[in-house]
N, C-alpha and C. Protein backbone atom coordinates (compact mmCIF):
# COMPACT_ATOMS: atom_id res chain seq x y z
N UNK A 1 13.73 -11.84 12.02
CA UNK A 1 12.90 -10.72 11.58
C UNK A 1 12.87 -9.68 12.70
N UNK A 2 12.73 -8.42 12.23
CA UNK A 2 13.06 -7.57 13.32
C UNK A 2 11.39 -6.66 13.64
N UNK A 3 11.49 -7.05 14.95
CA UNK A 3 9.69 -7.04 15.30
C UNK A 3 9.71 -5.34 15.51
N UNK A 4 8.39 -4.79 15.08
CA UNK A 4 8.41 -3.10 15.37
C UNK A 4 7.50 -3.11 16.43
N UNK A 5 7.45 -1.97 17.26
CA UNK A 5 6.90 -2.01 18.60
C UNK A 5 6.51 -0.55 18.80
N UNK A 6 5.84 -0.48 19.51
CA UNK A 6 5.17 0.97 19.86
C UNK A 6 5.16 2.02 18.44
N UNK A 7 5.88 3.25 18.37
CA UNK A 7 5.86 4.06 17.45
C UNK A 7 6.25 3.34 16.25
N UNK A 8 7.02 2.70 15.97
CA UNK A 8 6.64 2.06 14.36
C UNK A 8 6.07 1.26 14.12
N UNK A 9 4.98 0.84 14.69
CA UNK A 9 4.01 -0.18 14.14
C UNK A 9 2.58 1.21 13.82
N UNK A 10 2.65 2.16 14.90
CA UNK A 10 1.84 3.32 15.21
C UNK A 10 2.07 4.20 13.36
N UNK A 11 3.56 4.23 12.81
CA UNK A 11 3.84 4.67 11.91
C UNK A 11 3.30 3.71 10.43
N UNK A 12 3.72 2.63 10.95
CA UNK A 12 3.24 1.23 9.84
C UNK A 12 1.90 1.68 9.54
N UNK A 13 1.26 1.95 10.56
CA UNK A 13 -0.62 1.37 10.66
C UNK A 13 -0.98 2.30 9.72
N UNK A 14 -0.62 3.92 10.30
CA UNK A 14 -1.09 5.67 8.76
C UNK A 14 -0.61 5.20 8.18
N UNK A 15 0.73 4.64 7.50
CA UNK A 15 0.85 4.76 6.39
C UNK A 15 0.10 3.60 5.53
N UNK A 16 0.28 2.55 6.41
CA UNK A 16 -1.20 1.61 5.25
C UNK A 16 -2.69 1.98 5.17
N UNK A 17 -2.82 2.78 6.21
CA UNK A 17 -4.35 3.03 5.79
C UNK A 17 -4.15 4.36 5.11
N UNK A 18 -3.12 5.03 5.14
CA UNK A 18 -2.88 5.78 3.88
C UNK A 18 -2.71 5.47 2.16
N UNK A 19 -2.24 4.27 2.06
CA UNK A 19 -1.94 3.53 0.56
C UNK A 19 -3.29 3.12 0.73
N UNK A 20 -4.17 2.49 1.14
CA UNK A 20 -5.51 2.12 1.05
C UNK A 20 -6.45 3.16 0.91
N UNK A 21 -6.32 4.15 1.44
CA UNK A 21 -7.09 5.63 1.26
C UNK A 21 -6.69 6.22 -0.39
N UNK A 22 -5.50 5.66 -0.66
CA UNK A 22 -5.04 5.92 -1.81
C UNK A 22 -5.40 4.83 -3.36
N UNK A 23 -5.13 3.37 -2.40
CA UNK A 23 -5.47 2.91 -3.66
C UNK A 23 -6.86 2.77 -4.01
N UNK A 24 -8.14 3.00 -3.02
CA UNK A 24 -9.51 2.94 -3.01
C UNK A 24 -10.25 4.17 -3.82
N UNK A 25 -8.86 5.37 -3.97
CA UNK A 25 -9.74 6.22 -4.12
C UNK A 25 -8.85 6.88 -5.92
N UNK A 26 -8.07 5.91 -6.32
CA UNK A 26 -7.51 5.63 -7.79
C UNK A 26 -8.22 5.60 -8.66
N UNK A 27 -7.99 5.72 -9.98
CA UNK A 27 -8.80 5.50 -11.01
C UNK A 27 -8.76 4.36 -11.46
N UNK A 28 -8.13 3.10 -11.00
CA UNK A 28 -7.81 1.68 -11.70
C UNK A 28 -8.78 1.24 -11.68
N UNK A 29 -8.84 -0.10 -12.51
CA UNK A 29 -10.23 -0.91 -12.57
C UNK A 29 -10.52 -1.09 -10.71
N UNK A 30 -11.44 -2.02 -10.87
CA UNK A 30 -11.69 -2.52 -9.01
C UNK A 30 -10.98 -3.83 -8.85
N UNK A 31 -10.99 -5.06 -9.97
CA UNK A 31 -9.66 -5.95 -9.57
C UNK A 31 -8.33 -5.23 -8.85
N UNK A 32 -8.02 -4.40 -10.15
CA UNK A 32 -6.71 -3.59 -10.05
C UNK A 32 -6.43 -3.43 -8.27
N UNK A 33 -7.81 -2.88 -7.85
CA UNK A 33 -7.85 -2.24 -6.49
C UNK A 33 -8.21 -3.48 -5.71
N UNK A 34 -9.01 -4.12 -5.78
CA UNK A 34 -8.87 -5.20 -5.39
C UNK A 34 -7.65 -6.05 -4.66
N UNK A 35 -7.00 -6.39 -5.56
CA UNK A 35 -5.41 -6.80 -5.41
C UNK A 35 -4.56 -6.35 -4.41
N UNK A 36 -4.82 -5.06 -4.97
CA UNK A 36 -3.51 -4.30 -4.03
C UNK A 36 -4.23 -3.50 -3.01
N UNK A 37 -5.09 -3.83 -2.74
CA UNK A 37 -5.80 -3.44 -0.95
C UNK A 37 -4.91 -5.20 -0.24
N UNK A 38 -5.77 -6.18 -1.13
CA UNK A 38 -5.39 -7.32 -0.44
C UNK A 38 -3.45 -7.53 -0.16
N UNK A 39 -3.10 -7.02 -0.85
CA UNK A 39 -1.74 -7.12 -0.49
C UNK A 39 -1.04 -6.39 0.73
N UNK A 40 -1.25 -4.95 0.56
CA UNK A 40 -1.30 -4.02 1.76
C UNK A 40 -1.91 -4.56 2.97
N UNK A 41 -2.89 -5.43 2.88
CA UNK A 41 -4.05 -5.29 4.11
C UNK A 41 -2.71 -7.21 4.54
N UNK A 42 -2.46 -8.13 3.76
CA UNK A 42 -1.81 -9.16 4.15
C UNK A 42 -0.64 -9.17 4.23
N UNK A 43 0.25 -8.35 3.48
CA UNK A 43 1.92 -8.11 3.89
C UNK A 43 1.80 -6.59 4.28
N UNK A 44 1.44 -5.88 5.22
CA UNK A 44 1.83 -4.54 5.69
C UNK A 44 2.83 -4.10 5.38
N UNK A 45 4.07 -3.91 6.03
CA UNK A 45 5.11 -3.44 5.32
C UNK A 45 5.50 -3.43 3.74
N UNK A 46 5.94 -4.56 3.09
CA UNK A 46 5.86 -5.10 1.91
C UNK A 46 5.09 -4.82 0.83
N UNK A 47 4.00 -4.77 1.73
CA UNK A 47 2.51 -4.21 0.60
C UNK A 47 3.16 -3.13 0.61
N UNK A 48 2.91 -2.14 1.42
CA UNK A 48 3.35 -0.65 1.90
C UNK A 48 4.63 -0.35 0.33
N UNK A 49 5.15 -0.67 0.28
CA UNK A 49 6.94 -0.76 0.02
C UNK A 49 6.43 -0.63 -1.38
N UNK A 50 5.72 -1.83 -2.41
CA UNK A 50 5.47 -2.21 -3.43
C UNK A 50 4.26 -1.47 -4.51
N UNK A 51 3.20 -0.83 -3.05
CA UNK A 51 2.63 0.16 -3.63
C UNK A 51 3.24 1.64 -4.14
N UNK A 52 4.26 1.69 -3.00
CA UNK A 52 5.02 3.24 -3.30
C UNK A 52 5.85 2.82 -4.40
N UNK A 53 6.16 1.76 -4.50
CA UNK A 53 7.36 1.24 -6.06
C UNK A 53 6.61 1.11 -7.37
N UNK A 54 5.49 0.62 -7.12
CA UNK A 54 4.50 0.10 -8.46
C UNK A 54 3.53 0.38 -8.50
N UNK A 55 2.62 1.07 -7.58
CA UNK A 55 1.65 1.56 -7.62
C UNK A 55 1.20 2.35 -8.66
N UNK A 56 0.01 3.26 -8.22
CA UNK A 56 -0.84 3.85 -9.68
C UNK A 56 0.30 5.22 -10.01
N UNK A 57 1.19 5.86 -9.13
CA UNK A 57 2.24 6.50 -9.77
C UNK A 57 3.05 6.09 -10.61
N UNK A 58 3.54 4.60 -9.98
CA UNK A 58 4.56 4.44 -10.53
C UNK A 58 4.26 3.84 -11.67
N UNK A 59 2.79 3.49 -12.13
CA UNK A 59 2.50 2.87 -13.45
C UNK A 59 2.37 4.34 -14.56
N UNK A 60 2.12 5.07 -13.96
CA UNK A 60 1.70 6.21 -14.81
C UNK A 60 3.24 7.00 -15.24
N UNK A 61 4.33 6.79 -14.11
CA UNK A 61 5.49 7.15 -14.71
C UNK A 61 6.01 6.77 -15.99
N UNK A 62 5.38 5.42 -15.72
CA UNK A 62 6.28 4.54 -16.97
C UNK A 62 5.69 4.71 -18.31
N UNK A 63 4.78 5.17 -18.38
CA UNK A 63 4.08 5.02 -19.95
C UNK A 63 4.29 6.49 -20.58
């Protein structure tokens, strides 16, 4: 696994408390938000990745 250090962990950190600023402040139920804080907040990157893929945009694209 390839460890991030100084400026991209510095980059990691805004952008998850950016998807969390984002998914807290969504219109989804609070499970909904629920969930996907806990995912973001336990896989950082990954969370990060899955919110910008599936998140409340990308649910609203699809319908």
């Amino acid at each position: 696994m390839i460890a991030l250090s100084g400026i991209g962990s510095l980059i990691i950190l805004v952008l998850d408390i950016w998807a969390l600023v984002s998914i807290l402040g969504s219109a989804q139920p609070v499970t909904t938000k629920l969930l996907w804080a806990l995912v973001v907040l336990l896989l950082p990157v990954l969370g990060l990745l899955l919110w910008l893929l599936l998140g409340a945009r990308g649910a609203a694209a699809r319908m």
